[in-house]
Protein backbone atom coordinates (compact mmCIF):
# COMPACT_ATOMS: atom_id res chain seq x y z
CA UNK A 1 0.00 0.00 0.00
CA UNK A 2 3.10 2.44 0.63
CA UNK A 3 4.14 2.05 -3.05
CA UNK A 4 0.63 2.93 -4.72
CA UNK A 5 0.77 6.45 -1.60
CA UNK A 6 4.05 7.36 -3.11
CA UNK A 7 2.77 6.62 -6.67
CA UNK A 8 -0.39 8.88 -5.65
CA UNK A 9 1.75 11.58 -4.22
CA UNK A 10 3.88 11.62 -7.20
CA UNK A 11 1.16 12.46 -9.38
CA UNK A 12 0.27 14.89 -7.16
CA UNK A 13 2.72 17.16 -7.30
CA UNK A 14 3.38 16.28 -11.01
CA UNK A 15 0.67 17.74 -11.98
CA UNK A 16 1.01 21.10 -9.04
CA UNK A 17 4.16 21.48 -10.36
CA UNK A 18 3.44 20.93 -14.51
CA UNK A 19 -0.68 21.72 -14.66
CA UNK A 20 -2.12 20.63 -17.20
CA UNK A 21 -4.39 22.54 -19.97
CA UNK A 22 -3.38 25.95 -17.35
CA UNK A 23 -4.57 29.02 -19.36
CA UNK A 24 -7.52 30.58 -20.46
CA UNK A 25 -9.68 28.61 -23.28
CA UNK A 26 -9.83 31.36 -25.82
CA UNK A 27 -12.80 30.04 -27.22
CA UNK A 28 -14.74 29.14 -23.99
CA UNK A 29 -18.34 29.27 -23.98
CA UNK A 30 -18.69 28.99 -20.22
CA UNK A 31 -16.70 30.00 -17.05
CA UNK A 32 -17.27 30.24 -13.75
CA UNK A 33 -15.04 31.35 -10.86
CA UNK A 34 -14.40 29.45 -7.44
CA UNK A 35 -13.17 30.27 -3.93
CA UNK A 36 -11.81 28.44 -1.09
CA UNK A 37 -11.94 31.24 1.53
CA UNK A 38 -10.65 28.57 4.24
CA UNK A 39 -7.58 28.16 2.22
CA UNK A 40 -7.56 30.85 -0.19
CA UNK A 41 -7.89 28.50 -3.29
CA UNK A 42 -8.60 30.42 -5.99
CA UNK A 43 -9.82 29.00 -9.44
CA UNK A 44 -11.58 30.01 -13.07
CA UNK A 45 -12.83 27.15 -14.79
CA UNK A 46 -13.35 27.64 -19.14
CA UNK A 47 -15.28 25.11 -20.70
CA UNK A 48 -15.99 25.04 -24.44
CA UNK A 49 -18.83 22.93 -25.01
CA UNK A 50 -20.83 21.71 -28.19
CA UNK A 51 -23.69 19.42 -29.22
CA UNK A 52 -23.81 18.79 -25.17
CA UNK A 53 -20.36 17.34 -24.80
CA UNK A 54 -17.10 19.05 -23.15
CA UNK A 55 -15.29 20.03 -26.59
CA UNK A 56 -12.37 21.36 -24.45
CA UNK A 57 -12.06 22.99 -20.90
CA UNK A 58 -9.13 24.66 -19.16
CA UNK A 59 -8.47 26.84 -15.94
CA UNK A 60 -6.35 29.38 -14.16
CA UNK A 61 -5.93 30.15 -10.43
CA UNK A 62 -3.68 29.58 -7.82
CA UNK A 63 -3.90 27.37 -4.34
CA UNK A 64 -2.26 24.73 -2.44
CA UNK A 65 -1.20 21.81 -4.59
CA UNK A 66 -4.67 19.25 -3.89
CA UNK A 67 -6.65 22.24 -5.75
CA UNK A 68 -3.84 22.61 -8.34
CA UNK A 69 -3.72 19.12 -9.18
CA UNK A 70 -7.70 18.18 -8.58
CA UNK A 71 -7.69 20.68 -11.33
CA UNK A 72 -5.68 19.45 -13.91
CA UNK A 73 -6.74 16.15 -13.65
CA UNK A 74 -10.20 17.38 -13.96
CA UNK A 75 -9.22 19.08 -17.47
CA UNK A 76 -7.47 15.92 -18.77
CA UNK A 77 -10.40 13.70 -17.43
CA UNK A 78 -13.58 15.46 -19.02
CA UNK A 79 -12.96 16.35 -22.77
CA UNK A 80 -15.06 14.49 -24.85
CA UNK A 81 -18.02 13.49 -22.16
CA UNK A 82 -21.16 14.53 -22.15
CA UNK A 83 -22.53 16.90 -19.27
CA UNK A 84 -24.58 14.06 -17.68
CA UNK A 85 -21.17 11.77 -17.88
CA UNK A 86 -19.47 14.76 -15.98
CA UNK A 87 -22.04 15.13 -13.81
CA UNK A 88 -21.89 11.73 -12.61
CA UNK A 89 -18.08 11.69 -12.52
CA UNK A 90 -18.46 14.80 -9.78
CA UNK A 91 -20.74 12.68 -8.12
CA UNK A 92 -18.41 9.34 -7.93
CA UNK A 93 -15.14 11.87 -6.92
CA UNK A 94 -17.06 13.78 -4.57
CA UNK A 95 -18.09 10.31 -2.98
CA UNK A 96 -14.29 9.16 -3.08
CA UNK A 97 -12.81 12.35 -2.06
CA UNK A 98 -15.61 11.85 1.35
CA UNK A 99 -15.03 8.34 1.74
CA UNK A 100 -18.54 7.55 0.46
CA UNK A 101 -17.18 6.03 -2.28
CA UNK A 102 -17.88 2.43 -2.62
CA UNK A 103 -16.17 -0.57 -4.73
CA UNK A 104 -13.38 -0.38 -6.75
CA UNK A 105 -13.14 2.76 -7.70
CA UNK A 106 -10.40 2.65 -10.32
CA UNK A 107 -13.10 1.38 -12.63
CA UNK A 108 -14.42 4.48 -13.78
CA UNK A 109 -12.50 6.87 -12.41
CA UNK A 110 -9.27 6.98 -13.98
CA UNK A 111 -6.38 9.24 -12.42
CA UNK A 112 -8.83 10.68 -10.48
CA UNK A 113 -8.38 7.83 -8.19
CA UNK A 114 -5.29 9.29 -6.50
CA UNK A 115 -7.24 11.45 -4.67
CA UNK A 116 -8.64 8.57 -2.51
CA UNK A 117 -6.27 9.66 0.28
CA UNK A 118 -7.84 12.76 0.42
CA UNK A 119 -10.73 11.57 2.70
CA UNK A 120 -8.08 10.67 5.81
CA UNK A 121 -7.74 14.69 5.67
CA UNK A 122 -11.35 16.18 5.34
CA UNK A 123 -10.23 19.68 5.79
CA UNK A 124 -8.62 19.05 1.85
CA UNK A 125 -12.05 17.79 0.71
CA UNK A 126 -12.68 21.29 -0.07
CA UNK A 127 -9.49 21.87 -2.29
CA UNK A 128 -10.16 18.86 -4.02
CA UNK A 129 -13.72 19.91 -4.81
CA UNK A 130 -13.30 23.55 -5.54
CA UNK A 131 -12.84 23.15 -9.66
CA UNK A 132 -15.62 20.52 -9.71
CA UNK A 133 -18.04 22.95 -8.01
CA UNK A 134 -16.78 25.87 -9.95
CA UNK A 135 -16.71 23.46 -13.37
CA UNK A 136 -20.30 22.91 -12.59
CA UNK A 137 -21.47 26.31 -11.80
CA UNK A 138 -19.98 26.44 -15.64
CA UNK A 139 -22.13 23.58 -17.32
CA UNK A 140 -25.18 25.17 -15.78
CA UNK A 141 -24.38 28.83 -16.99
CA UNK A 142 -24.11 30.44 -13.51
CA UNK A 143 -22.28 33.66 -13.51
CA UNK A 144 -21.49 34.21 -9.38
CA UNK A 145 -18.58 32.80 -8.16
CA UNK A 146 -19.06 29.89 -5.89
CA UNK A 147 -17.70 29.25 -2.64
CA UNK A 148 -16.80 26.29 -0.42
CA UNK A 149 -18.68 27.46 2.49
């Protein structure tokens, strides 16, 4: 179990130190901002999406590396799904992230699964969470920022 906790924190802080798809989606047709104000975790979430699917999505901020990373393995996870697959991928990451989750999650979850550890600390939960929220506050057109708390 020690190997796959350094394999999870090494992929980690790959991806807070190298984000991935980190810059503003030129050609975004949704956005939506979102704010950690226990942490300061800041984030902006661009989606591009067409015919119902996620086309392409991207983001910008700045926060502690579990938001960083939640982040970009968001972006890499969701092009190409439809909003109801996303939706339900929130739902089964939220549930892992809480310790709700149950099975084997690596089924359907991908990378995402590294965040399992994230439920021994449930002060994170919100880091991990804050570019879901703010990605769905996107889908659904909202224009307020959303918060944590």
């Amino acid at each position: 179990m020690s190997d796959l906790r350094d394999l999870y924190q090494e992929l980690i802080l790959d991806h807070n130190k190298r984000p991935r798809n980190f810059k503003k989606l030129e050609d975004a047709n949704r956005s939506a901002e979102g704010y950690n104000p226990l942490c300061g975790d800041k984030v902006k979430i661009y989606a591009r999406l067409e015919d119902g699917r996620v086309k392409d999505v991207s983001f910008e901020g700045s926060g502690c590396a579990i938001s960083k990373a939640s982040a970009s393995v968001m972006t890499e996870s969701l092009k190409g799904k439809t909003v109801a697959e996303v939706e339900a991928l929130f739902k089964r990451f939220r549930d892992l992230v809480t310790g709700k989750e149950a099975g084997a999650p690596e089924a359907d979850l991908g990378k995402l699964v590294v965040f399992s550890g994230v439920c021994e600390f449930p002060t994170r939960v919100k880091c991990a969470t804050l570019a879901w929220h703010a990605l769905a506050a996107a889908l659904q057109g909202k224009d307020e920022a959303v918060s944590t708390e």
